[in-house]
Structures are given as C-alpha cells and as structure tokens.
N, C-alpha and C. Protein backbone atom coordinates (compact mmCIF):
# COMPACT_ATOMS: atom_id res chain seq x y z
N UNK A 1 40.19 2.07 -6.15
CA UNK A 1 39.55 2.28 -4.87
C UNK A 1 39.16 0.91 -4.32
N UNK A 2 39.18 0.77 -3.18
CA UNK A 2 38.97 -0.57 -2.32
C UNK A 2 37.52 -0.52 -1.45
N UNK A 3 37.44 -1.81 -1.47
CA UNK A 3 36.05 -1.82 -0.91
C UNK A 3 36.28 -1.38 0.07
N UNK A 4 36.86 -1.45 1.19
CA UNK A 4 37.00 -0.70 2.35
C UNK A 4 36.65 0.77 2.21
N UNK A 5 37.40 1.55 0.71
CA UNK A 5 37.24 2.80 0.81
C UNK A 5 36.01 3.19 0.48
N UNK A 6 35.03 2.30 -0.34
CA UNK A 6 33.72 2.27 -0.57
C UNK A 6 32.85 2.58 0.33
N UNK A 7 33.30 1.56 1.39
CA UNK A 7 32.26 1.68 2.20
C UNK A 7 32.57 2.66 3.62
N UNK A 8 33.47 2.86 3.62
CA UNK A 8 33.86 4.08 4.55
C UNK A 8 33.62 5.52 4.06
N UNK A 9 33.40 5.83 2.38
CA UNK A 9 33.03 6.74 1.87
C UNK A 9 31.95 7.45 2.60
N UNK A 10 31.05 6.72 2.85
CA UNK A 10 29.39 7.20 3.52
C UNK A 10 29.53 6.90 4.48
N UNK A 11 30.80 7.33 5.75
CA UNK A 11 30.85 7.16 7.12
C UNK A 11 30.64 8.33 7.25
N UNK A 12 30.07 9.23 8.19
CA UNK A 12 30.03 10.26 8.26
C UNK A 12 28.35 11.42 7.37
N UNK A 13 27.55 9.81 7.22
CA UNK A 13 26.45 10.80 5.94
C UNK A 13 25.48 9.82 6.40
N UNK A 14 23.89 10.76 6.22
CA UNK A 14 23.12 9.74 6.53
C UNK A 14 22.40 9.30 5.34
N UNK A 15 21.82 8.48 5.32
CA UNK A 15 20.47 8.18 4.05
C UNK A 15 19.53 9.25 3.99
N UNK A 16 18.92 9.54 2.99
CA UNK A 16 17.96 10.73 2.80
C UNK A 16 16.96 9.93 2.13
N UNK A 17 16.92 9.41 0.82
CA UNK A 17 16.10 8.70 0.46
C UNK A 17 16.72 7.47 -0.66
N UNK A 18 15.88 6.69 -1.15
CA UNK A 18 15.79 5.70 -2.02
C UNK A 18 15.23 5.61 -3.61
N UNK A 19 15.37 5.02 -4.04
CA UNK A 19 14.53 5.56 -5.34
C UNK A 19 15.15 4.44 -6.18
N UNK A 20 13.97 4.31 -7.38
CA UNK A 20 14.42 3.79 -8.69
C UNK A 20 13.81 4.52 -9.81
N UNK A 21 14.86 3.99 -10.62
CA UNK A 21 14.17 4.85 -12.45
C UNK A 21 14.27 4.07 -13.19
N UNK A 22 14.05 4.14 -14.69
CA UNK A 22 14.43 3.57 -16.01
C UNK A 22 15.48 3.90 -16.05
N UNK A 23 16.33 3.27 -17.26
CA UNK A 23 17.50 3.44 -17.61
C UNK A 23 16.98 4.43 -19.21
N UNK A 24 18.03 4.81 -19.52
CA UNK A 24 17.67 5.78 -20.53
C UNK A 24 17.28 5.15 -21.77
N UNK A 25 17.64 4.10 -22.07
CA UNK A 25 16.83 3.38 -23.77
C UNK A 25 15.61 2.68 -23.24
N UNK A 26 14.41 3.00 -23.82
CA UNK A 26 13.70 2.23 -24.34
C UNK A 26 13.78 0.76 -23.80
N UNK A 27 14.82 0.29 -24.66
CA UNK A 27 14.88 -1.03 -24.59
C UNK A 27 15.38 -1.67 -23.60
N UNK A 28 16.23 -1.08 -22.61
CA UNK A 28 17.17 -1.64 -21.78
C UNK A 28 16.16 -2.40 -20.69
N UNK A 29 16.36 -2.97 -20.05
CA UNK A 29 16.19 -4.48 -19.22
C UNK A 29 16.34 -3.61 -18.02
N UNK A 30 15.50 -3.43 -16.73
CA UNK A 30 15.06 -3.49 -14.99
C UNK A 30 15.45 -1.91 -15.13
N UNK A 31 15.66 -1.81 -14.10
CA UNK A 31 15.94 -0.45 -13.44
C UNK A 31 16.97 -0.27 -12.50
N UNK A 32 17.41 0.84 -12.44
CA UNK A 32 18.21 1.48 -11.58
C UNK A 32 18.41 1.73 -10.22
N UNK A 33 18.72 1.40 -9.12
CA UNK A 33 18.33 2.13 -8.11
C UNK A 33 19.47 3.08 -7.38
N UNK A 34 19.10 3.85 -6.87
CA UNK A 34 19.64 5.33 -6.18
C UNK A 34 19.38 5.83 -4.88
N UNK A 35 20.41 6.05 -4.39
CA UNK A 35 20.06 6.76 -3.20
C UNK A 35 20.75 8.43 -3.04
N UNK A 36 19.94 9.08 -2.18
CA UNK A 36 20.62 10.56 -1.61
C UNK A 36 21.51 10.65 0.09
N UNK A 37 22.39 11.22 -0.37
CA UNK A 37 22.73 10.60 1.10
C UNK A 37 22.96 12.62 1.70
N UNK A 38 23.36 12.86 2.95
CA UNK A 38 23.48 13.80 3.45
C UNK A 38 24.71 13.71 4.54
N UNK A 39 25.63 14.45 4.01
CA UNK A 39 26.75 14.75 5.22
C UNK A 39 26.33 15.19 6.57
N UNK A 40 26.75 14.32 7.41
CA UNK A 40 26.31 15.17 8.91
C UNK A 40 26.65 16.14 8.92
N UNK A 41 27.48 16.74 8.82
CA UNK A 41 28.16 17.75 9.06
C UNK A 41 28.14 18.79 8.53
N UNK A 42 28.44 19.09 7.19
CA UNK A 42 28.57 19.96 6.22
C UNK A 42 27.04 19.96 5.34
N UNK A 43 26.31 19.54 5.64
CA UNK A 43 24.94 18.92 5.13
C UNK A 43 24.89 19.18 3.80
N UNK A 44 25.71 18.76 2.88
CA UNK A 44 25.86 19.06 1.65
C UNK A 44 25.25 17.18 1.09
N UNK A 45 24.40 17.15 -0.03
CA UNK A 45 23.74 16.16 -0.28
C UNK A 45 24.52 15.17 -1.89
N UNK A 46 24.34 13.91 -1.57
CA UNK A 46 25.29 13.24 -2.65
C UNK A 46 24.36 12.32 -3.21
N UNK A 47 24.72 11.83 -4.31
CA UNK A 47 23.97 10.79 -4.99
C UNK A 47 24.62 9.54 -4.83
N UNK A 48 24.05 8.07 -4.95
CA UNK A 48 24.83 7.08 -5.04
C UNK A 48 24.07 6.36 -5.75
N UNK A 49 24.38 5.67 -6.88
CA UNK A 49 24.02 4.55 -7.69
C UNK A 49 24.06 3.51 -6.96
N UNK A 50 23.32 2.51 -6.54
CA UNK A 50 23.21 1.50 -5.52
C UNK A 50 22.60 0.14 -5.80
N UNK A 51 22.18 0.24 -7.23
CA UNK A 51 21.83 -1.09 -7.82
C UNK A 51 21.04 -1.01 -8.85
N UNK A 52 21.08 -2.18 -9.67
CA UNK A 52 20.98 -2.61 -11.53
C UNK A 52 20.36 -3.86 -11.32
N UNK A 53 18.98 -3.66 -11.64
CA UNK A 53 18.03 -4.85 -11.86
C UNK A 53 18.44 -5.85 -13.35
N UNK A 54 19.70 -5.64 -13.84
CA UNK A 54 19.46 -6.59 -14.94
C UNK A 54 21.60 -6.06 -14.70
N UNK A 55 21.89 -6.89 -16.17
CA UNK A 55 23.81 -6.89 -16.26
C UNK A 55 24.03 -5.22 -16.26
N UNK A 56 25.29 -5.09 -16.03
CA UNK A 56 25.93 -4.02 -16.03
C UNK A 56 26.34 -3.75 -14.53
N UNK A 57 28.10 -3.66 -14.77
CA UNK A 57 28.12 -2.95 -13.38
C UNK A 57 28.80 -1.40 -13.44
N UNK A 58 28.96 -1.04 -12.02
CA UNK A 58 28.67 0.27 -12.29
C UNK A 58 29.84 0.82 -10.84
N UNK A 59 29.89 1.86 -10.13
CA UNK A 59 30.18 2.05 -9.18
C UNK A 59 29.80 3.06 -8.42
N UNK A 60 29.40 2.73 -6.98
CA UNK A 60 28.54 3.05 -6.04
C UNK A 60 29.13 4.25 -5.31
N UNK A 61 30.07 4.93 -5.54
CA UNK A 61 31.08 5.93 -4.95
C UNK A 61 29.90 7.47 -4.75
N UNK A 62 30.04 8.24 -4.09
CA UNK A 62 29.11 9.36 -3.59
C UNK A 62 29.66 10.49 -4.55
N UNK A 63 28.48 11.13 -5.63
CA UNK A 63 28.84 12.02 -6.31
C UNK A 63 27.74 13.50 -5.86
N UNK A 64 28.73 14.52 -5.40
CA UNK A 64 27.92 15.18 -4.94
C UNK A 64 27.28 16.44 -5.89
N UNK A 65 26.11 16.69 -5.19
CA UNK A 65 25.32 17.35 -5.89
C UNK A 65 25.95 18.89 -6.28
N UNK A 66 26.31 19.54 -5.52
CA UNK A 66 27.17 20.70 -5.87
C UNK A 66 28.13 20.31 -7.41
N UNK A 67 28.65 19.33 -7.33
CA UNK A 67 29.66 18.79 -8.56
C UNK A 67 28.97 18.87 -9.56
N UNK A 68 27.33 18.18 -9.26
CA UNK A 68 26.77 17.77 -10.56
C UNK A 68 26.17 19.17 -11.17
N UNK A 69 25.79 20.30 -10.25
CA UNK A 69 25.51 21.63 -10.32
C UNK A 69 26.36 22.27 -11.20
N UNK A 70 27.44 22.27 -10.98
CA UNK A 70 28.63 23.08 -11.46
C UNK A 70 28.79 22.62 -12.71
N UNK A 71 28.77 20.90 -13.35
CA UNK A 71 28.96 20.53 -14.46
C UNK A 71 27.63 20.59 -15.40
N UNK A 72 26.45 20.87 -14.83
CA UNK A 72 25.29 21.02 -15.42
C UNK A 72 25.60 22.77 -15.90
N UNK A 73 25.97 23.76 -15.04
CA UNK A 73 26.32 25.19 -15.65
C UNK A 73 26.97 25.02 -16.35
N UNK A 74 28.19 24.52 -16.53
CA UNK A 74 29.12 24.38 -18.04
C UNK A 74 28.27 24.22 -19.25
N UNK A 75 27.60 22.86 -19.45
CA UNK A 75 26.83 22.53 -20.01
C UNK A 75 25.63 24.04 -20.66
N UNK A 76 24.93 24.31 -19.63
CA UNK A 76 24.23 25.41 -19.96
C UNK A 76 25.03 26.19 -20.80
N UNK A 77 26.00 26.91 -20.22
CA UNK A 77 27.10 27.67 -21.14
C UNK A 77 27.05 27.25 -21.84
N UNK A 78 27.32 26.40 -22.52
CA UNK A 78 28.08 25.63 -23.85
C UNK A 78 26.56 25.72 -25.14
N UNK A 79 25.67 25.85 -24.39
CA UNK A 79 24.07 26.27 -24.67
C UNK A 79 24.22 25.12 -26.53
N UNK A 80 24.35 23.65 -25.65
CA UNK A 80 24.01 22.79 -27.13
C UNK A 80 23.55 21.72 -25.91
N UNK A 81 23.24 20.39 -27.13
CA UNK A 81 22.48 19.51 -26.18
C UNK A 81 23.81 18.24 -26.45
N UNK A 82 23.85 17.63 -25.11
CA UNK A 82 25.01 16.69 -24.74
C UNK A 82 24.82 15.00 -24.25
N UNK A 83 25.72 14.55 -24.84
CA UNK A 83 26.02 12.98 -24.57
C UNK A 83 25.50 12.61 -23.00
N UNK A 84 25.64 11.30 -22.63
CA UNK A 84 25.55 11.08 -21.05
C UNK A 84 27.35 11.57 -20.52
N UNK A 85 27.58 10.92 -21.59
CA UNK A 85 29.62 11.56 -21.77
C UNK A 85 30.07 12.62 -20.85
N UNK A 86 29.11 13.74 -21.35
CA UNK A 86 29.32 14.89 -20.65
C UNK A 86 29.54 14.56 -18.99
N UNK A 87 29.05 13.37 -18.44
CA UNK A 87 28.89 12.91 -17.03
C UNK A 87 29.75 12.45 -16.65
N UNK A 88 30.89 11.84 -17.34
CA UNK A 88 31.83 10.71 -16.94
C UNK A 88 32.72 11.39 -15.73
N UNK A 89 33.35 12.48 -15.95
CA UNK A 89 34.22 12.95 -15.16
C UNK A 89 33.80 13.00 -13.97
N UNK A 90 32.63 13.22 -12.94
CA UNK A 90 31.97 13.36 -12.43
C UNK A 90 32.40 12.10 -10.98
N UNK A 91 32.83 10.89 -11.62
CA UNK A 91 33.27 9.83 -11.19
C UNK A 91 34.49 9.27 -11.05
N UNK A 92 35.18 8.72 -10.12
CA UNK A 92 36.15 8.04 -9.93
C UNK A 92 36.43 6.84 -10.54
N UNK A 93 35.52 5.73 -10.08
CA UNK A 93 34.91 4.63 -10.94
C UNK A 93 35.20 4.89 -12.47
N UNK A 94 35.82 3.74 -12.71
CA UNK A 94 35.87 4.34 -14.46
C UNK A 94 34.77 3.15 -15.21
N UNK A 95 33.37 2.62 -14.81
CA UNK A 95 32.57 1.95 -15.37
C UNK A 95 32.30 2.60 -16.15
N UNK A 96 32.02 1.82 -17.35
CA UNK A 96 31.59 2.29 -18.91
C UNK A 96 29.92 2.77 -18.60
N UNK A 97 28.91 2.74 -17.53
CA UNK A 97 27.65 3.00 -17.00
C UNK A 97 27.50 3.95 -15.97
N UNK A 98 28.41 4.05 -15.64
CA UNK A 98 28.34 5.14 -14.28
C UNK A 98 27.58 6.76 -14.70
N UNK A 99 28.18 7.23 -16.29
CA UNK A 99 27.43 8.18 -16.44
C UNK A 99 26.21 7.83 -17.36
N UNK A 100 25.79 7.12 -17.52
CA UNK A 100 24.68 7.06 -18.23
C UNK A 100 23.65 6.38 -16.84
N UNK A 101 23.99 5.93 -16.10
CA UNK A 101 23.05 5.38 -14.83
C UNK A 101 22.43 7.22 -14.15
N UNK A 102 24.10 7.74 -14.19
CA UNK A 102 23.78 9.25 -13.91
C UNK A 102 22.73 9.94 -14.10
N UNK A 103 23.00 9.36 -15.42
CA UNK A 103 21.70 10.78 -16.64
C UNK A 103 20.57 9.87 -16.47
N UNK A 104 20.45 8.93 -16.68
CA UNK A 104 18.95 7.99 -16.10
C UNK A 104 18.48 8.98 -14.43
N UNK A 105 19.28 8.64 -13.77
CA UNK A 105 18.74 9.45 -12.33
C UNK A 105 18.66 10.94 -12.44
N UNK A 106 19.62 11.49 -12.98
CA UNK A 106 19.03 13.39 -13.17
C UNK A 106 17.75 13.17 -14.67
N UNK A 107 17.33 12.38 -15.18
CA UNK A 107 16.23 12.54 -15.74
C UNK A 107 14.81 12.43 -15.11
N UNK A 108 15.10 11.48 -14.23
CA UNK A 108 14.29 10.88 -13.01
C UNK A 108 14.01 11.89 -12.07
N UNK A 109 14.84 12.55 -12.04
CA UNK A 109 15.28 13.78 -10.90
C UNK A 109 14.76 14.98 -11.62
N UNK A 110 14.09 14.94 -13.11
CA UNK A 110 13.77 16.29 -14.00
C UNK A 110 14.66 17.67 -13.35
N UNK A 111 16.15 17.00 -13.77
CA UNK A 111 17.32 18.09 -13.41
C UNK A 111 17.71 18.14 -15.08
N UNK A 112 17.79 17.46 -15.78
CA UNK A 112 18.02 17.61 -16.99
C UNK A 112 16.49 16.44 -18.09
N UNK A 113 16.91 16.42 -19.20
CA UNK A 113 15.84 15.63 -20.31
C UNK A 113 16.40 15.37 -21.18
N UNK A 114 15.55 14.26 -21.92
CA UNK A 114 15.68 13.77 -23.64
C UNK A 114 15.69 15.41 -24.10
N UNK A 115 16.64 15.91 -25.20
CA UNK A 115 16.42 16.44 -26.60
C UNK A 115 15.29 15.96 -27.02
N UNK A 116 14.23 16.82 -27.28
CA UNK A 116 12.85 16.66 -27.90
C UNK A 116 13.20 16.33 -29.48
N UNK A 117 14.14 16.89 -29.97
CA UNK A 117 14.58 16.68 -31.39
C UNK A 117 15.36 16.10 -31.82
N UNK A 118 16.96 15.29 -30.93
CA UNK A 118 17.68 14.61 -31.69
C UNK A 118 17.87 13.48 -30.28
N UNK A 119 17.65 12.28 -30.58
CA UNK A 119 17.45 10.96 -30.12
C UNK A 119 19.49 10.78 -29.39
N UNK A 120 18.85 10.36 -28.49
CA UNK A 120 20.13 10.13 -27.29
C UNK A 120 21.32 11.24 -27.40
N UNK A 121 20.27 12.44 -27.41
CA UNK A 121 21.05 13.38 -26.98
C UNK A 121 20.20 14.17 -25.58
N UNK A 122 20.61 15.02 -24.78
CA UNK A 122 19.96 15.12 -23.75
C UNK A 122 20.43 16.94 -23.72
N UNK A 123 19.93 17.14 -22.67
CA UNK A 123 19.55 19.14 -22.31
C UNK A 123 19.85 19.22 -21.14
N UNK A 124 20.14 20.12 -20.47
CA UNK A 124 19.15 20.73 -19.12
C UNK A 124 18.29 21.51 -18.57
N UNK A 125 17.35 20.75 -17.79
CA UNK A 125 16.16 21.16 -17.38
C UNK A 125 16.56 22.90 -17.17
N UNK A 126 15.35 24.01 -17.46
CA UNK A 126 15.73 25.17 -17.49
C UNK A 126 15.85 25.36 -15.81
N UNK A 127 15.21 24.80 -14.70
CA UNK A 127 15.14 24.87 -13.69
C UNK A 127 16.00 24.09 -13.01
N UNK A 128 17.23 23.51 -13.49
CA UNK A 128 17.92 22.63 -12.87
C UNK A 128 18.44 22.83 -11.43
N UNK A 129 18.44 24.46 -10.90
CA UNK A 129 19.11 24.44 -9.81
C UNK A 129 18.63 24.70 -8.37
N UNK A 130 17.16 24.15 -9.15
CA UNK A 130 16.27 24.29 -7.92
C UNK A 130 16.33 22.93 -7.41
N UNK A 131 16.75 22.10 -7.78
CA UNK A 131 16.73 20.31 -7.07
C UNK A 131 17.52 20.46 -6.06
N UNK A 132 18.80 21.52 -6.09
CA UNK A 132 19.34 20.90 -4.60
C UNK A 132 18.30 21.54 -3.93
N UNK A 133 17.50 22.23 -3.95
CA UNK A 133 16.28 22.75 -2.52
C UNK A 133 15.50 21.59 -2.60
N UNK A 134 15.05 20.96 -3.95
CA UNK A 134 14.21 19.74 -3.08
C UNK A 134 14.76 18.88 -2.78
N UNK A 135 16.14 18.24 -2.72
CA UNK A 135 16.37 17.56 -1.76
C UNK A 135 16.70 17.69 -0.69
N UNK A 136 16.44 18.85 -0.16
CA UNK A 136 15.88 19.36 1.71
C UNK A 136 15.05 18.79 1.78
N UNK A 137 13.89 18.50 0.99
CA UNK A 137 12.82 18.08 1.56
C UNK A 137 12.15 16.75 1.37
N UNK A 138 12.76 16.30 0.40
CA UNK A 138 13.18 14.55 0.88
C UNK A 138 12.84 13.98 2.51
N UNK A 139 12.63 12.94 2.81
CA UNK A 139 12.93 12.42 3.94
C UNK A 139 14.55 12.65 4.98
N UNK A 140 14.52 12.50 5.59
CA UNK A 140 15.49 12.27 6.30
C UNK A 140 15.79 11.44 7.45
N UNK A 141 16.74 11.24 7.50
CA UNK A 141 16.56 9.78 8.89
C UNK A 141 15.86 9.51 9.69
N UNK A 142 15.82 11.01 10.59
CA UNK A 142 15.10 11.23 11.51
C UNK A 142 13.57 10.81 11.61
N UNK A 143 12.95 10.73 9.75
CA UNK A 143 11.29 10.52 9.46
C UNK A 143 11.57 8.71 9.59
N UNK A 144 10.33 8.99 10.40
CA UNK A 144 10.03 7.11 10.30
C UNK A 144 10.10 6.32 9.45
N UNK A 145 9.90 6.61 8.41
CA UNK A 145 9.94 5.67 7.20
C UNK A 145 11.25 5.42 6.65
N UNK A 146 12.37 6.47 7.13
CA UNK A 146 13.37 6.56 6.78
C UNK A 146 14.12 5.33 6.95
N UNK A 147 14.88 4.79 6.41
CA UNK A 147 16.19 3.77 6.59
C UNK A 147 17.10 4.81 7.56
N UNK A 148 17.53 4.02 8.95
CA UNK A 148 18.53 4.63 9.35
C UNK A 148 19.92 4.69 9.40
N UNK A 149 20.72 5.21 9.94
CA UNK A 149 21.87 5.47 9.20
C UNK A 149 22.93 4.19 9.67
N UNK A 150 23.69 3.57 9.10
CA UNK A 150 25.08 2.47 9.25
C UNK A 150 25.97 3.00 10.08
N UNK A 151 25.94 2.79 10.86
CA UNK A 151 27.62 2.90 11.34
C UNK A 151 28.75 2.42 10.43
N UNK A 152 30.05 3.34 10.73
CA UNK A 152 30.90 2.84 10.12
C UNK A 152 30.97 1.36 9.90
N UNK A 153 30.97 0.78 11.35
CA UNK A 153 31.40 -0.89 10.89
C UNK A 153 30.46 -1.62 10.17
N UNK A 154 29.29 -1.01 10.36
CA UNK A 154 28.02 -2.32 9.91
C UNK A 154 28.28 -1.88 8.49
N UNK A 155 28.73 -0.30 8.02
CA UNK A 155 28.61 -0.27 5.98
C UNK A 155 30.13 -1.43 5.85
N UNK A 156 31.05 -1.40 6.56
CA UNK A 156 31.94 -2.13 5.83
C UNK A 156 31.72 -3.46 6.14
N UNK A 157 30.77 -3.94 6.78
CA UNK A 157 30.64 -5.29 6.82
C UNK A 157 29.12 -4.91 6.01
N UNK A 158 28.44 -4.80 5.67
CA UNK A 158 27.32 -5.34 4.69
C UNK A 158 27.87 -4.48 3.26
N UNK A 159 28.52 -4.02 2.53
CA UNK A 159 29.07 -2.98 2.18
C UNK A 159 29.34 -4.27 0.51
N UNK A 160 28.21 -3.93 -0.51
CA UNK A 160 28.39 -4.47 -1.82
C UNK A 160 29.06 -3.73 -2.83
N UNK A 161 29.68 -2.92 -2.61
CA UNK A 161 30.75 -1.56 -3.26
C UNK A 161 30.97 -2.76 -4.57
N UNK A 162 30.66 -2.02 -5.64
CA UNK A 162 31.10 -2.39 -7.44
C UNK A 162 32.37 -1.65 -7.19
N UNK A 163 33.57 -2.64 -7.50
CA UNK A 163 35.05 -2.08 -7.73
C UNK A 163 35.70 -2.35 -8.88
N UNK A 164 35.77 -1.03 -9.15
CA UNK A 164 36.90 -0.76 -11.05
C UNK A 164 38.12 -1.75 -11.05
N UNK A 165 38.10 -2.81 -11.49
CA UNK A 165 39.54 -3.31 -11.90
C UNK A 165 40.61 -2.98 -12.50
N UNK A 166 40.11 -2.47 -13.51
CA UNK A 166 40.87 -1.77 -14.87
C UNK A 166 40.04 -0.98 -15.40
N UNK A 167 40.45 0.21 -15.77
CA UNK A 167 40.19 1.20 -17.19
C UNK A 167 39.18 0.17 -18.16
N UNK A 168 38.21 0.56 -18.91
CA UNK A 168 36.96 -0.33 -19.42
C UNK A 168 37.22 0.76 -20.76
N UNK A 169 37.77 0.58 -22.05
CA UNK A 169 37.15 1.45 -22.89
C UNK A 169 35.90 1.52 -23.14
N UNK A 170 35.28 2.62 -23.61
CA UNK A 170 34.17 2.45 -24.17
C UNK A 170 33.93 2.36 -25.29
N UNK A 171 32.79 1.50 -25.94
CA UNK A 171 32.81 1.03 -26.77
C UNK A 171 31.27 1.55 -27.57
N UNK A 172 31.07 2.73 -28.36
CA UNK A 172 29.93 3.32 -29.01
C UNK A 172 28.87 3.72 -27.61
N UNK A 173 27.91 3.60 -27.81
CA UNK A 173 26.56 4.53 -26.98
C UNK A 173 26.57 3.44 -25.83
N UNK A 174 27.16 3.49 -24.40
CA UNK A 174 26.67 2.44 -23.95
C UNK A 174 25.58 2.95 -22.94
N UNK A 175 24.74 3.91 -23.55
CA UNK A 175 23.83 4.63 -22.38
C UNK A 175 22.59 3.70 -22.97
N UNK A 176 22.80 2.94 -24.22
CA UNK A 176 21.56 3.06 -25.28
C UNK A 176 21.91 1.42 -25.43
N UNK A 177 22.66 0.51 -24.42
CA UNK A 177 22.89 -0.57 -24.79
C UNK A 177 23.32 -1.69 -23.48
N UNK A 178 22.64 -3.07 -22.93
CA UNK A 178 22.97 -3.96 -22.35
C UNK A 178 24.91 -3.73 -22.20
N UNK A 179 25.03 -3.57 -20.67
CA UNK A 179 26.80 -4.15 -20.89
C UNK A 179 26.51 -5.43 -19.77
N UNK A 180 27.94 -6.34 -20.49
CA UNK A 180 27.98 -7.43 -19.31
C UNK A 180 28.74 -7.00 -17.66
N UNK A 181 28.37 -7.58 -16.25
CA UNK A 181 29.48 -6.88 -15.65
C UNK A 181 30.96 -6.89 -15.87
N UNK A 182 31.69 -6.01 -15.86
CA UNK A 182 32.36 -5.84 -15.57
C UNK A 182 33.51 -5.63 -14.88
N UNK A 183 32.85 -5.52 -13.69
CA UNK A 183 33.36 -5.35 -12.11
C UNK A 183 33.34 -6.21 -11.68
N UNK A 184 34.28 -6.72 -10.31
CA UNK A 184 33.53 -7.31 -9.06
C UNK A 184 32.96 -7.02 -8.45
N UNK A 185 32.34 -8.10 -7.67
CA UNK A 185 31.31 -7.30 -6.54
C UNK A 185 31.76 -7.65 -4.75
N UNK A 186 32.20 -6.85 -4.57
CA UNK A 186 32.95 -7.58 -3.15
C UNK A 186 31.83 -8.19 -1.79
C-alpha cells in the first residue's frame, strides 16, 4: 500500500476522537496513540493506530469496528483465552505490532482484557458489543473541542502513513517486547 493510499484511506471520514494507552507489557517504553474515525456516509466507525511514543513501527490503515466485532464473536465461540495473534488478520499492514498495538487499544477500550490467570494471554470483555454504541457518543467534529476534519489534499500532504516494505516475520511474543522500526515513514 502507498502512502498516497494511506492517506486517501480517511477521505471521506471524519475524526471522532483521540486517545492514548499503554502498550500491553509492563515493561514496554511510551504509549500508543489512536484515533476513531467515522464515515460520512455510511457512519460506520474505524480505528486507526496513529502513533508510538518510543521504537516500533506499525501501520496506520483504518480497521473497522464491525470487523473487529465479528472477530471478537469468533473468539467468544471458540470460548478459550487468545494471543494478540488472534488480531493480525484484521490488517493489511503486515507490521509485526499492528495487532498487539490493537489489543493495547481494545484493552483501553475495556472491549476485551488480561486473562486474570495465564500472563499474555487475553479474553473478551463479556460486554464487548456494547462499544460500538459508545462510540456514538464520543465527540464528533461538529463538538468544539473536536479536531476537524482534512480534506482530501491537506491528509495527503501532511499524511505520516507507516508503510509495509516487506513481509516482517515474527519473531516470539512481540506484544510483550521493544521492536526496532521497521517501516518507513513517508
């Protein structure tokens, strides 16, 4: 995917809100940040990973919430407790962080949790499918405080899109571990 397509991704969507979290270890170095974005149109609401206070890159591509719904019911089905792994598909981006930045933000989001009993394994929240209703009630552009929305040209000209070079194996827990970047940053 090209930065162009990055940043033309969220043509057509406005900002809803902003946010940061922890990353899921303990130990790991800054925080995360995230945004919600909202289709004009279809007003269906997306997530975007949007920046990493310390190494690791990642990619900023719009994963929508319906998707993450549908792969959180599997999960339920499957009624055991799951990797950040379980997240990867979820993404285009093939960063070795993309799903563990994920599960940092739906923890943040108390859409899913830590396993109370086995260490870097995770659940879902029994109420998980009440979050897409609160993010109706999030901000929205329209509220003053809100960031307002880019025009097409201004996202592809200010537009810091993390782009996949190559396939990244992964290499053991990297939800639970510093990576260097990886990516460029255009």
């Amino acid at each position: 995917m090209t930065t162009k397509q990055h940043a033309n991704q969220k043509a057509g969507h406005s900002l809803i809100s902003e946010s940061s979290c922890n990353k899921l270890s303990p130990t790991a170095k800054g925080k995360i940040q995230y945004q919600v974005w909202q289709h004009n149109d279809e007003k269906s609401y997306s997530i975007c990973i949007s920046g990493n206070e310390s190494s690791g890159g990642f990619s900023n591509e719009l994963v929508l919430a319906t998707d993450i719904i549908k792969k959180l019911k599997r999960l339920v089905a499957d009624d055991k407790p799951f990797h950040a792994t379980a997240l990867k598909d979820l993404f285009i981006g093939k960063s070795v962080n993309n799903h563990c930045f994920l599960a940092a933000i739906l923890v943040n989001e108390q859409v899913i949790q830590p396993h109370p009993m086995t260490a870097r394994l995770l659940e879902v929240n029994p109420n998980f499918e009440l979050w897409l209703e609160s993010l109706k009630t999030q901000k929205t552009s329209d509220s003053p405080n809100a960031p307002s929305p880019m025009t097409k040209d201004q996202k592809s000209k200010k537009s810091k899109a993390v782009i996949d070079n190559q396939p990244i194996e992964e290499q053991g827990d990297v939800c639970h571990q510093e990576q260097s970047p990886t990516e460029t940053v255009a």
